[in-house]
N, C-alpha and C. Protein backbone atom coordinates (compact mmCIF):
# COMPACT_ATOMS: atom_id res chain seq x y z
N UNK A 1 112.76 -111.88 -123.62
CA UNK A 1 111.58 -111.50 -124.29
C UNK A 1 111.58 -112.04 -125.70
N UNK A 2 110.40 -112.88 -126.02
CA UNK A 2 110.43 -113.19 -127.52
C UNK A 2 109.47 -112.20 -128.44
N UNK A 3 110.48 -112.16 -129.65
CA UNK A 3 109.92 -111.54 -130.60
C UNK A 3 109.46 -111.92 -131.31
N UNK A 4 107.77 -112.14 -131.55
CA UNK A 4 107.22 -112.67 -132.65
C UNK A 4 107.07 -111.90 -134.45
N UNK A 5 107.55 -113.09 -135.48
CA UNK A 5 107.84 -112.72 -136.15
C UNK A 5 106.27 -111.95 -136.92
N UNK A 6 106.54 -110.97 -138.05
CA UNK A 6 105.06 -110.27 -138.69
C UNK A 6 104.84 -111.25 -139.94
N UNK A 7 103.79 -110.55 -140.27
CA UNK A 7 102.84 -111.76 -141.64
C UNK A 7 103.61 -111.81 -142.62
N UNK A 8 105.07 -111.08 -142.92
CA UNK A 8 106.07 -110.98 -144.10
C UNK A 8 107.17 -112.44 -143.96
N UNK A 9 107.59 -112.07 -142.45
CA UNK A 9 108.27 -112.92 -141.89
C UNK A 9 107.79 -114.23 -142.10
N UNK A 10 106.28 -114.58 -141.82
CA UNK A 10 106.41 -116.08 -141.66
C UNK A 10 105.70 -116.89 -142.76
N UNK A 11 105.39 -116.26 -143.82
CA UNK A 11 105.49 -116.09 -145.45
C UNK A 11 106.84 -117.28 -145.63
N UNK A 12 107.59 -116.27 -145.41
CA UNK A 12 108.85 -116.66 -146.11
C UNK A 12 109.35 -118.09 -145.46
N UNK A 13 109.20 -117.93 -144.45
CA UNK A 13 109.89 -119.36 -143.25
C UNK A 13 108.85 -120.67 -143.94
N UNK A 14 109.62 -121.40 -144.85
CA UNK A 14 108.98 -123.04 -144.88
C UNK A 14 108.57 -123.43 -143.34
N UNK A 15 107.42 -124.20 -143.69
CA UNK A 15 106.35 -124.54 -142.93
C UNK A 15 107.03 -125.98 -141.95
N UNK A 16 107.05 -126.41 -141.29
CA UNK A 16 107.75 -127.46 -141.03
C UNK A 16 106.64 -128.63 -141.15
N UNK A 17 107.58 -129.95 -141.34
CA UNK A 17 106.39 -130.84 -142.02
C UNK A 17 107.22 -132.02 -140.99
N UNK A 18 105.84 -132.86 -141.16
CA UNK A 18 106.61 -134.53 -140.84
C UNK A 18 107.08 -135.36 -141.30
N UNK A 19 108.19 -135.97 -140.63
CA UNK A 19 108.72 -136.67 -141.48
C UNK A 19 108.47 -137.77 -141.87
N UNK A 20 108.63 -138.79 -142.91
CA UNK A 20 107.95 -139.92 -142.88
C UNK A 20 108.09 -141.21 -142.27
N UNK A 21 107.65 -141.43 -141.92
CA UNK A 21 107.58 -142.67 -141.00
C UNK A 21 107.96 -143.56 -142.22
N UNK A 22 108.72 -144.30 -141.03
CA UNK A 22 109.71 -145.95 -141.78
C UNK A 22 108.65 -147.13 -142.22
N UNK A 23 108.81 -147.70 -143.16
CA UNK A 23 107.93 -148.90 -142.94
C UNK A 23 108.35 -149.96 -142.63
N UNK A 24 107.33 -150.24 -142.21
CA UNK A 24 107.61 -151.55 -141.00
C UNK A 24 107.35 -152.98 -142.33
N UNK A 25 108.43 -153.48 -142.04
CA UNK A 25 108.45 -154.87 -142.53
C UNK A 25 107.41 -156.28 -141.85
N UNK A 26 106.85 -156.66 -142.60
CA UNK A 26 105.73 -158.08 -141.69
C UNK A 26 107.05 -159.17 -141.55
N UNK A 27 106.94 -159.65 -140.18
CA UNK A 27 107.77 -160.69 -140.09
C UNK A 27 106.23 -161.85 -139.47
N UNK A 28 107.03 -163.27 -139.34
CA UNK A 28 105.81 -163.96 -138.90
C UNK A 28 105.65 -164.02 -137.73
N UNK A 29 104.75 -164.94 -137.40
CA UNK A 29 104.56 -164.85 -136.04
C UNK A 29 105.16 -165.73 -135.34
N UNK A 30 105.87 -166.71 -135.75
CA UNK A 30 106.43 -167.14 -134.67
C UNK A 30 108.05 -166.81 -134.67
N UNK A 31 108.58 -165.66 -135.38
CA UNK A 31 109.87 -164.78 -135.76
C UNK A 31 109.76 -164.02 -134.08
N UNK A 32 111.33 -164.01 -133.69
CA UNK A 32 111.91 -163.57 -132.58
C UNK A 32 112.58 -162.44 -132.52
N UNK A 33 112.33 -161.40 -131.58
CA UNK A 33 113.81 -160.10 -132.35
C UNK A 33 114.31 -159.99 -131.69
N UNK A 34 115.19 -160.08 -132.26
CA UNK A 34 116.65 -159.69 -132.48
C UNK A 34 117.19 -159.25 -131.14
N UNK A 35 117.62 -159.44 -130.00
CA UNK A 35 117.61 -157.78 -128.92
C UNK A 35 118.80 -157.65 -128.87
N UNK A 36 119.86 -157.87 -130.45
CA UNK A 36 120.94 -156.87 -130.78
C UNK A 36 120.63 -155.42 -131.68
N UNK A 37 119.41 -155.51 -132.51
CA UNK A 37 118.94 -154.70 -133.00
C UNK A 37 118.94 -153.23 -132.16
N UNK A 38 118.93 -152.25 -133.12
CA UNK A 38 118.89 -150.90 -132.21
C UNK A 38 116.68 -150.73 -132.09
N UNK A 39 116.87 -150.01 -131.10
CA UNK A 39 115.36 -149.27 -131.11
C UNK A 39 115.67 -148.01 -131.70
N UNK A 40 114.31 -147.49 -132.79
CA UNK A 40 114.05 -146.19 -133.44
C UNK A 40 114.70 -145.50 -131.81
N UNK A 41 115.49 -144.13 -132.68
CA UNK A 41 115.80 -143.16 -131.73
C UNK A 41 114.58 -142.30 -131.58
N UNK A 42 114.37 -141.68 -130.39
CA UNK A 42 113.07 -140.65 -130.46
C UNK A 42 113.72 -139.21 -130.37
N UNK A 43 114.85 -139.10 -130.93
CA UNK A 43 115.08 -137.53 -131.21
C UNK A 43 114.48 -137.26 -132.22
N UNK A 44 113.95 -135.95 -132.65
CA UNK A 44 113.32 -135.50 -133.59
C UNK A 44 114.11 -135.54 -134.73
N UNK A 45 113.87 -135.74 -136.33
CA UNK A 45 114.46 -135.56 -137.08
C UNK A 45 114.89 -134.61 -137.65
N UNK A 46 115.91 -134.32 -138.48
CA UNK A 46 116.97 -133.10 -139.33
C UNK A 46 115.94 -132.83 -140.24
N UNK A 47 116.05 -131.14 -140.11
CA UNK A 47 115.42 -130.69 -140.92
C UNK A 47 115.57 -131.32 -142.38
N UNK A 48 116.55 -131.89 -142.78
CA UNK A 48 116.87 -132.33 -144.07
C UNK A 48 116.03 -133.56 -144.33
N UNK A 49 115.79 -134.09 -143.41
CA UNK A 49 115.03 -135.62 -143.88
C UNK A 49 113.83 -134.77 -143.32
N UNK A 50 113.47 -133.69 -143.28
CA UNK A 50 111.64 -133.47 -143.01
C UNK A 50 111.52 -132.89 -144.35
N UNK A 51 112.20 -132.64 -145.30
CA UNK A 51 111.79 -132.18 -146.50
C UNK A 51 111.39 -132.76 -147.56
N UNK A 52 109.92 -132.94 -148.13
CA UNK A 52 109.63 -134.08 -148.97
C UNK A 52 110.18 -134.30 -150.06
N UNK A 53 110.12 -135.46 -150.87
CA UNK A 53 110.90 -135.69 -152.03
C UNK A 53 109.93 -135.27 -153.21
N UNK A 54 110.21 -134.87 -153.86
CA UNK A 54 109.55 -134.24 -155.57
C UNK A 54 108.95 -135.26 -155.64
N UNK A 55 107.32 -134.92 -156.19
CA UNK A 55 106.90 -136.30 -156.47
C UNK A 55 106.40 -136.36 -158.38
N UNK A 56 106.34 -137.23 -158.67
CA UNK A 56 106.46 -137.48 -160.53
C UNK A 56 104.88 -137.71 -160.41
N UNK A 57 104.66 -137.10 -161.85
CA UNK A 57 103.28 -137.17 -161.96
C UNK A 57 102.86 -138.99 -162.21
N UNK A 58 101.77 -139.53 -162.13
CA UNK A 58 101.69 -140.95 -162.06
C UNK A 58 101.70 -141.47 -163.53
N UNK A 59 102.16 -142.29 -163.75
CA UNK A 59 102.55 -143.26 -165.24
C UNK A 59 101.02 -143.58 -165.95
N UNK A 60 101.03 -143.50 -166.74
CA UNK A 60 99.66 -143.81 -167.92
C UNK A 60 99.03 -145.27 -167.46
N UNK A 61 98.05 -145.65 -167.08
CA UNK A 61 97.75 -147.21 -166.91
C UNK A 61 97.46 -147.83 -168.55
N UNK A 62 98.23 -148.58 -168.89
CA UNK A 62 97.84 -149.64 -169.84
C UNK A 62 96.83 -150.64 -169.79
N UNK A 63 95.97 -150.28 -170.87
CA UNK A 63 94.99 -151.73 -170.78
C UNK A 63 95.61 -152.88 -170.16
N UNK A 64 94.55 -153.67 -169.86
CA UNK A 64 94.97 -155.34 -169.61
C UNK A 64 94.81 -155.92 -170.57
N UNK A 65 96.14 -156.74 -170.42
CA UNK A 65 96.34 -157.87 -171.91
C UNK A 65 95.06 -158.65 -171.62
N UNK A 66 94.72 -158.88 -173.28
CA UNK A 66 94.17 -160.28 -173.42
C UNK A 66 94.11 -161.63 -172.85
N UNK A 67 93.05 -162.00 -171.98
CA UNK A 67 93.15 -163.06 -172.02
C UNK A 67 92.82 -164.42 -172.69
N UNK A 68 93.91 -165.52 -172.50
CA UNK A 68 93.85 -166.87 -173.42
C UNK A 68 92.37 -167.33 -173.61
N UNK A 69 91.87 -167.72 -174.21
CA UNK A 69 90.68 -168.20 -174.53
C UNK A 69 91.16 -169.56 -173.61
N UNK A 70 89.86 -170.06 -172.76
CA UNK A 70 90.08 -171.43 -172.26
C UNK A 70 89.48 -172.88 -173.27
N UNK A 71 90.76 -173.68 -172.97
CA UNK A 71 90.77 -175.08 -173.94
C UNK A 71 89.23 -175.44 -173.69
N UNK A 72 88.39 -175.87 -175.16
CA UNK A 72 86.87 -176.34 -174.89
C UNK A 72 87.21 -177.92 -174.53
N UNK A 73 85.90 -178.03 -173.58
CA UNK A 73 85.93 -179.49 -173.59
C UNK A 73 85.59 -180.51 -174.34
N UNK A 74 85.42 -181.77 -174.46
CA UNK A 74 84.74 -182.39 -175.03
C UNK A 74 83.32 -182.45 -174.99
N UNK A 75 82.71 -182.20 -176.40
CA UNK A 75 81.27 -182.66 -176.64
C UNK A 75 81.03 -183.83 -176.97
N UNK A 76 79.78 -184.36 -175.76
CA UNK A 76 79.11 -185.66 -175.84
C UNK A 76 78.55 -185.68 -177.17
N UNK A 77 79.10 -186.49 -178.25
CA UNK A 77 78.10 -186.44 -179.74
C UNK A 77 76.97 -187.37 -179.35
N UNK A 78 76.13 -187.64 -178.11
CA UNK A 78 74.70 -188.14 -178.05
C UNK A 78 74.41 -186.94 -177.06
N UNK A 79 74.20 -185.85 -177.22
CA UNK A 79 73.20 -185.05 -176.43
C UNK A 79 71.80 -185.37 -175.57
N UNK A 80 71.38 -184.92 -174.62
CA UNK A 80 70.21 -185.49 -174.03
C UNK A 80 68.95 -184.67 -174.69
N UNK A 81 68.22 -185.12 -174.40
CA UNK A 81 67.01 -183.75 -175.14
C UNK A 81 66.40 -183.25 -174.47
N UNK A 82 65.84 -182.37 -174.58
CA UNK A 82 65.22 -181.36 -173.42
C UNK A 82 64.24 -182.24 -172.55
N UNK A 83 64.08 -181.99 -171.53
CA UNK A 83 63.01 -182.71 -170.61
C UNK A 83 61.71 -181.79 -171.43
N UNK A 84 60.37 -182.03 -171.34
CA UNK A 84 59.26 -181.17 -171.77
C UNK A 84 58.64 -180.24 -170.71
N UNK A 85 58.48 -178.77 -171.34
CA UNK A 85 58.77 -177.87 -169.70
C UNK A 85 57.13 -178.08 -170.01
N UNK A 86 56.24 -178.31 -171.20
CA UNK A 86 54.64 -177.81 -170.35
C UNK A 86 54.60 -179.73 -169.64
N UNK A 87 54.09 -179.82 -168.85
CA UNK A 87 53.88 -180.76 -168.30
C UNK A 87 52.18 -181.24 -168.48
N UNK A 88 51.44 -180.47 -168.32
CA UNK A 88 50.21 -180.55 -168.26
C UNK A 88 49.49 -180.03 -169.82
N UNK A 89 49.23 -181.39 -170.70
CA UNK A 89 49.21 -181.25 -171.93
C UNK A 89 47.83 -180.64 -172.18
N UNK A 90 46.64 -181.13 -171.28
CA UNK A 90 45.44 -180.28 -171.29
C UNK A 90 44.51 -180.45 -169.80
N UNK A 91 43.26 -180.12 -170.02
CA UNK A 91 42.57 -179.88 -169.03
C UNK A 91 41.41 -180.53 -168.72
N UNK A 92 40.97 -181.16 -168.03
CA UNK A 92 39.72 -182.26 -168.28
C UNK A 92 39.70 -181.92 -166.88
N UNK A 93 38.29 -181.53 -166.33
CA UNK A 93 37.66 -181.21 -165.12
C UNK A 93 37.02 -182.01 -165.12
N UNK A 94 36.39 -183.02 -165.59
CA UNK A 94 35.53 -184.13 -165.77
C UNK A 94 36.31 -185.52 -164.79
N UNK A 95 37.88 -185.47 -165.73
CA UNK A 95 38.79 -187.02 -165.03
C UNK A 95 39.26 -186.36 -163.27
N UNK A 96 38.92 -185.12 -163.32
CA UNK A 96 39.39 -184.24 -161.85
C UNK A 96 38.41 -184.93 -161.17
N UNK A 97 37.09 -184.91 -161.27
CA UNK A 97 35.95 -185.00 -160.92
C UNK A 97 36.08 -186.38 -160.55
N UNK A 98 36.28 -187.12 -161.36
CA UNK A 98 36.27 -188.67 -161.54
C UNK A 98 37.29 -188.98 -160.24
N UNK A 99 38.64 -188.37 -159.87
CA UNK A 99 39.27 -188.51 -159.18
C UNK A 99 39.00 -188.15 -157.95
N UNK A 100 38.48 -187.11 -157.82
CA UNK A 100 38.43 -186.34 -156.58
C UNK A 100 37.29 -187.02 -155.64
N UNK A 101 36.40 -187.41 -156.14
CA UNK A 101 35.20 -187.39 -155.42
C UNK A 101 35.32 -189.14 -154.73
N UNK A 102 36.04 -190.14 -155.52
CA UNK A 102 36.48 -191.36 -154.63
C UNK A 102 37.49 -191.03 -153.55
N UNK A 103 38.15 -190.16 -153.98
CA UNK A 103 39.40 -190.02 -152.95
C UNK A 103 38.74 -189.38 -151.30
N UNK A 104 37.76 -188.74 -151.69
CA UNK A 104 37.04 -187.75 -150.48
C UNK A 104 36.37 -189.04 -149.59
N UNK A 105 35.72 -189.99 -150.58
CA UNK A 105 35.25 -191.13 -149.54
C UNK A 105 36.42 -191.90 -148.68
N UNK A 106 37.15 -192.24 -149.47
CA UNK A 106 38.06 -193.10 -148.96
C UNK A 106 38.54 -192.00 -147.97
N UNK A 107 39.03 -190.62 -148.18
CA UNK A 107 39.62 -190.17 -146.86
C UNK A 107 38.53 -189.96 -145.72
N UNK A 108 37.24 -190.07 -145.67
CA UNK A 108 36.51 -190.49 -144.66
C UNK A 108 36.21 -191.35 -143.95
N UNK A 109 36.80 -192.40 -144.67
CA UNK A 109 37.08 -193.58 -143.95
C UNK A 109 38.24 -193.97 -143.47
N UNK A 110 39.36 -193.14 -143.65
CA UNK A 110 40.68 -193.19 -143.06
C UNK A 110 40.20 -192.74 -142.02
N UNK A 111 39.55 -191.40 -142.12
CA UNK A 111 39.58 -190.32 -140.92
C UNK A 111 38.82 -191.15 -139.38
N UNK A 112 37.56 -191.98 -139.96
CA UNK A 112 36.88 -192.86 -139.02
C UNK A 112 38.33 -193.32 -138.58
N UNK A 113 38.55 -194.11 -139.45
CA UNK A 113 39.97 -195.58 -138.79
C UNK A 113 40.73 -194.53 -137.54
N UNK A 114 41.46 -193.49 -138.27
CA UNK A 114 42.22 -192.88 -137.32
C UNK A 114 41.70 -192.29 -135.75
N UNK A 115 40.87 -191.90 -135.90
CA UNK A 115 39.66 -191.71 -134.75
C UNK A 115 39.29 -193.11 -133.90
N UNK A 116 38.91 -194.14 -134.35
CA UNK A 116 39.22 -195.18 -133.86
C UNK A 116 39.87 -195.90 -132.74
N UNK A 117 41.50 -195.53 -134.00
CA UNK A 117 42.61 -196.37 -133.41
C UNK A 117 42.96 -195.50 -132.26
N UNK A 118 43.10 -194.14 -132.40
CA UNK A 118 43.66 -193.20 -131.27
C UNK A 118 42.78 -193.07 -130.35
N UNK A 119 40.66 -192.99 -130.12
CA UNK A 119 40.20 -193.14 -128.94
C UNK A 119 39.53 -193.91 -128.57
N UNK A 120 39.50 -195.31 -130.04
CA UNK A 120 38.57 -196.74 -129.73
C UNK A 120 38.62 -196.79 -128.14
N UNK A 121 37.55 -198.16 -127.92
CA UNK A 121 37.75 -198.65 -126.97
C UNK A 121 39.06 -199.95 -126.34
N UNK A 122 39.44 -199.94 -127.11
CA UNK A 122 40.61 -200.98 -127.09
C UNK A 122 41.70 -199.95 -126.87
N UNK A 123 41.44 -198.99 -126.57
CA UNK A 123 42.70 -197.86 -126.58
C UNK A 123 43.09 -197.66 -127.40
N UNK A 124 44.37 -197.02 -127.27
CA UNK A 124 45.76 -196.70 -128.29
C UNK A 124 46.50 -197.63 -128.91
N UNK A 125 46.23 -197.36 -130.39
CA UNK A 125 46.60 -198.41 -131.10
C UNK A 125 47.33 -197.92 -131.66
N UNK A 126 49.20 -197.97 -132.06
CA UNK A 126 49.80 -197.01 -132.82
C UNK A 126 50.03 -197.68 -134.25
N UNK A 127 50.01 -198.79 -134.82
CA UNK A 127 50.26 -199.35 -135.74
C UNK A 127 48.94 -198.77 -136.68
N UNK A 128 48.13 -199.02 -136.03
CA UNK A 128 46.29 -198.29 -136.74
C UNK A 128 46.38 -196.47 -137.24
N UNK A 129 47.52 -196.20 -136.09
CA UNK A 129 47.25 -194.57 -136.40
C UNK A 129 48.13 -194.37 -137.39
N UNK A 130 49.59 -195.06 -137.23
CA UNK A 130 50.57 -194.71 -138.84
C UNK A 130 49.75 -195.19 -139.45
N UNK A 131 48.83 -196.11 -139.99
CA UNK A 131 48.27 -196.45 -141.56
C UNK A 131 47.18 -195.37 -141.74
N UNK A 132 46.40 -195.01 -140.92
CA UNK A 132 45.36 -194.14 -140.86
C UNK A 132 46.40 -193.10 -141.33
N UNK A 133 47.34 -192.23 -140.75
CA UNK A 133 47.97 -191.26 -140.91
C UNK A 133 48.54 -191.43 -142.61
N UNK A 134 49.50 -192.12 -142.90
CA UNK A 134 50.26 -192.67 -144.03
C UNK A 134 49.07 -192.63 -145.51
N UNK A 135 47.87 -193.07 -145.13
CA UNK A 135 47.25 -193.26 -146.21
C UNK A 135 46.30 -191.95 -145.97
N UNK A 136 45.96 -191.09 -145.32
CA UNK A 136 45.56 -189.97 -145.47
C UNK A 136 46.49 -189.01 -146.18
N UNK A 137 47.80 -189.06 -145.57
CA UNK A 137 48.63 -188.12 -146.74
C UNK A 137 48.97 -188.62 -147.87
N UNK A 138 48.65 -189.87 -148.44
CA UNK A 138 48.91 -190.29 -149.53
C UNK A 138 48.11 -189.89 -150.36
N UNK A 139 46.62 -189.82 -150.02
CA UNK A 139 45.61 -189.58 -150.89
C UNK A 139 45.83 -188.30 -151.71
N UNK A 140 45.90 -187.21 -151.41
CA UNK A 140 46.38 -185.91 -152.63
C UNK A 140 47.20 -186.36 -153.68
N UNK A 141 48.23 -186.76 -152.46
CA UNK A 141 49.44 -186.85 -153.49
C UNK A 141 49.27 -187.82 -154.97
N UNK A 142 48.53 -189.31 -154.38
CA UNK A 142 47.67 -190.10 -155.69
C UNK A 142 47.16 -189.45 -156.73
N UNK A 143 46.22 -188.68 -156.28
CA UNK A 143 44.94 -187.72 -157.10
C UNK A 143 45.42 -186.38 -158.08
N UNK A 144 46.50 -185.79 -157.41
CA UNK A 144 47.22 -185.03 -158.42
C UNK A 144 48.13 -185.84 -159.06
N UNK A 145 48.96 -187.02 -158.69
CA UNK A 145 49.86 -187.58 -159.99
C UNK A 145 49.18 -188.77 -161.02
N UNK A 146 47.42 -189.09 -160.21
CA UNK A 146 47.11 -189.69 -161.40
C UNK A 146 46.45 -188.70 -162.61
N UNK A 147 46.06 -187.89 -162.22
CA UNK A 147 45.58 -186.48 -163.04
C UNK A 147 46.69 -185.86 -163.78
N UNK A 148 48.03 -185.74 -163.44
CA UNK A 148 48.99 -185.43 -164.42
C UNK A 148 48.92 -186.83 -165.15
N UNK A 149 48.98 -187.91 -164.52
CA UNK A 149 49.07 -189.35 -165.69
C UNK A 149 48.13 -189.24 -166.64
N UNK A 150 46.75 -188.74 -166.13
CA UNK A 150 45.66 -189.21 -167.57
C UNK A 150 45.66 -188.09 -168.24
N UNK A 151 46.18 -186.71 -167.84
CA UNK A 151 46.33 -185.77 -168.77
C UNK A 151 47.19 -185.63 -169.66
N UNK A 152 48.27 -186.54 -169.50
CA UNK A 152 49.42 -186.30 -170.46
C UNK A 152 50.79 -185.82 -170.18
N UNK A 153 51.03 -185.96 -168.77
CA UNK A 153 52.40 -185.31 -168.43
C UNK A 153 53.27 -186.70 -168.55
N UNK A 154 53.31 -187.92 -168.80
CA UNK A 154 54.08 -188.87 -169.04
C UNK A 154 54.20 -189.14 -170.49
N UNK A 155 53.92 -187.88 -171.55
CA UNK A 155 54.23 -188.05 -172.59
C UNK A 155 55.88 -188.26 -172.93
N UNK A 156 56.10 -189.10 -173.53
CA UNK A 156 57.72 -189.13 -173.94
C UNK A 156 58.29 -189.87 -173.11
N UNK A 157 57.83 -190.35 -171.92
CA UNK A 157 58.51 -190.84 -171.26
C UNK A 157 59.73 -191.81 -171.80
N UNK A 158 59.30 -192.82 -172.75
CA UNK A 158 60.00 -193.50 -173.30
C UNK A 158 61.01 -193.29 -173.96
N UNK A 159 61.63 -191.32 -174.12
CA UNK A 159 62.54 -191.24 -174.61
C UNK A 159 63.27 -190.23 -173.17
N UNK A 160 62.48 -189.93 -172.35
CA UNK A 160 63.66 -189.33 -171.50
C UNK A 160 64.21 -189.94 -170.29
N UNK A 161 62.71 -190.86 -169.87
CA UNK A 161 63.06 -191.90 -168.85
C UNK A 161 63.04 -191.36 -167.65
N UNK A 162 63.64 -191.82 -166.79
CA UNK A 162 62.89 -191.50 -165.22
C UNK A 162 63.25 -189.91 -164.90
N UNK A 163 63.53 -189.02 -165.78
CA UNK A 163 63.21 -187.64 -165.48
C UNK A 163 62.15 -187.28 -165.48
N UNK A 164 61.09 -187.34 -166.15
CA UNK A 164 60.25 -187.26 -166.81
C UNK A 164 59.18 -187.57 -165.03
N UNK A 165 59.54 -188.86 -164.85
CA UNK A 165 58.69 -189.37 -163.30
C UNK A 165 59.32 -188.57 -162.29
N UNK A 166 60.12 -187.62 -162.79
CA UNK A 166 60.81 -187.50 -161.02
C UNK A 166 60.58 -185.95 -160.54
N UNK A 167 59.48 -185.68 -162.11
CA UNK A 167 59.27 -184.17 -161.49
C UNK A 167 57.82 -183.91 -161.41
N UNK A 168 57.02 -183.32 -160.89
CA UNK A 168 56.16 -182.73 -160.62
C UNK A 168 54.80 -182.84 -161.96
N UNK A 169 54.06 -183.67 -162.16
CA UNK A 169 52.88 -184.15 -160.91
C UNK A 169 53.23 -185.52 -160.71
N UNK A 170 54.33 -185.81 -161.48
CA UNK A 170 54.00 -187.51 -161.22
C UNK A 170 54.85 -187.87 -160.36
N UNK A 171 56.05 -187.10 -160.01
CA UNK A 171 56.64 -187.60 -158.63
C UNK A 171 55.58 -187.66 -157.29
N UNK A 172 54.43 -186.85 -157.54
CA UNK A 172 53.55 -186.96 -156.14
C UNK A 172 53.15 -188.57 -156.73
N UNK A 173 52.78 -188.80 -157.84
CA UNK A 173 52.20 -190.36 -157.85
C UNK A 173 53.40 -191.32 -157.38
N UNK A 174 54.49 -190.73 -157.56
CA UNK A 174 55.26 -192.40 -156.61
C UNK A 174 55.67 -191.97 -155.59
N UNK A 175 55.30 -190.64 -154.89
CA UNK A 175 55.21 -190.63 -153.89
C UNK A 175 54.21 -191.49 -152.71
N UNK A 176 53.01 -190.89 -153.69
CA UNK A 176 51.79 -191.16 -152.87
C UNK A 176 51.87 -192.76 -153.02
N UNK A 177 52.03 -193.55 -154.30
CA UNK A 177 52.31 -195.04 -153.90
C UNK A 177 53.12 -195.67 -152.99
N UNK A 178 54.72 -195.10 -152.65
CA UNK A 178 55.13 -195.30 -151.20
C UNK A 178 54.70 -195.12 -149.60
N UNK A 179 54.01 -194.00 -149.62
CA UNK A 179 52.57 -193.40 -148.74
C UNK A 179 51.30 -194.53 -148.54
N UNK A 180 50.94 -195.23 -149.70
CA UNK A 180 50.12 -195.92 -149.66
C UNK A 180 50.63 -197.06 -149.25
N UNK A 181 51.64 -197.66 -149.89
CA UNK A 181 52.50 -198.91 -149.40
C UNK A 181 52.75 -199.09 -148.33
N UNK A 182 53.27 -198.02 -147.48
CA UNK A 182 53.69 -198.34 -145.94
C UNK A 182 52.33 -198.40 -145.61
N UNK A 183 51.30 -197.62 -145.61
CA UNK A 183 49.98 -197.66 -144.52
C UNK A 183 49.53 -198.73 -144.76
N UNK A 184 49.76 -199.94 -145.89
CA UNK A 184 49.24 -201.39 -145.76
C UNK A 184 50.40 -202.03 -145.14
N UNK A 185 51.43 -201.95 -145.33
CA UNK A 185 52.25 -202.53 -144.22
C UNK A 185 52.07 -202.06 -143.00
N UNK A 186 51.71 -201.12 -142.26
CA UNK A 186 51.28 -200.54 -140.84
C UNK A 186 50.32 -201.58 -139.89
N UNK A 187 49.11 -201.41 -141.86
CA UNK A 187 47.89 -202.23 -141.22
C UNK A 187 48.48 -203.61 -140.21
N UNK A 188 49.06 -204.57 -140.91
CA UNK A 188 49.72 -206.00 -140.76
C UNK A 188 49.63 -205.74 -139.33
């Protein structure tokens, strides 16, 4: 018959705890073991190693040192100068006008050509439809980078140089001149 102990009794009796597990060392992967090595025993451990060790309150963290300032590099003594961020120096709805309204003819007469070449009577003509095609998408692109040209976005050019052409409106103008270029080579 067992006698269970009362609420005085098991007060007093330390609690039993686990013990701590070993740590396991990383070996690599292509590492072999050992099979002189022992295997962990699975008897339970002595009460003496289940009793934890005192633990110390944790150490003060110290700032982090300073770090070295990094070595500067060399400065180019010819600096570049700013590209110019307004691009569009003013506004003339008039040279818009002037632009827009040739470009609308001429793309009506692409649009004929292309209509043409794709259901003429001579059939399918594909050399007719890239130039028809080529010089229809060229046309915007012309009309907005000659409109940044007469407004003033190629101001300075002469001091920043082909940055200046390679951004927005006037990259559509050498766009649209490559656009235009192939659709007369198409024509041939």
């Amino acid at each position: 018959m067992s006698v269970e102990p009362t609420g005085e009794q098991r007060a007093e009796e330390p609690a039993p705890t686990k013990a701590p597990k070993p740590r396991a060392t990383r070996r690599s992967s292509t590492a072999v073991a050992d099979p002189t090595t022992e295997l962990p025993s699975a008897e339970p451990p002595s009460p003496e190693a289940a009793t934890p060790a005192p633990v110390s309150p944790p150490a003060p963290v110290s700032p982090p040192a300073p770090v070295a300032p990094a070595p500067l590099r060399a400065i180019d003594p010819r600096p570049n100068p700013p590209v110019p961020s307004n691009v569009y120096r003013a506004r003339r709805p008039a040279v818009a006008l002037l632009l827009i309204i040739p470009a609308l003819a001429v793309g009506l007469l692409l649009v004929r050509g292309l209509a043409m070449a794709a259901f003429g009577q001579d059939g399918f003509q594909l050399a007719n439809v890239i130039a028809s095609v080529c010089g229809l998408t060229s046309l915007p692109l012309l009309v907005a980078g000659l409109y940044g040209l007469v407004t003033g976005a190629a101001h300075g050019a002469e001091h920043y140089g082909f940055r200046v052409w390679a951004r927005p409106p006037l990259a559509y103008l050498l766009v649209g001149l490559v656009l235009a270029l192939t659709a007369g080579i198409a024509v041939r």
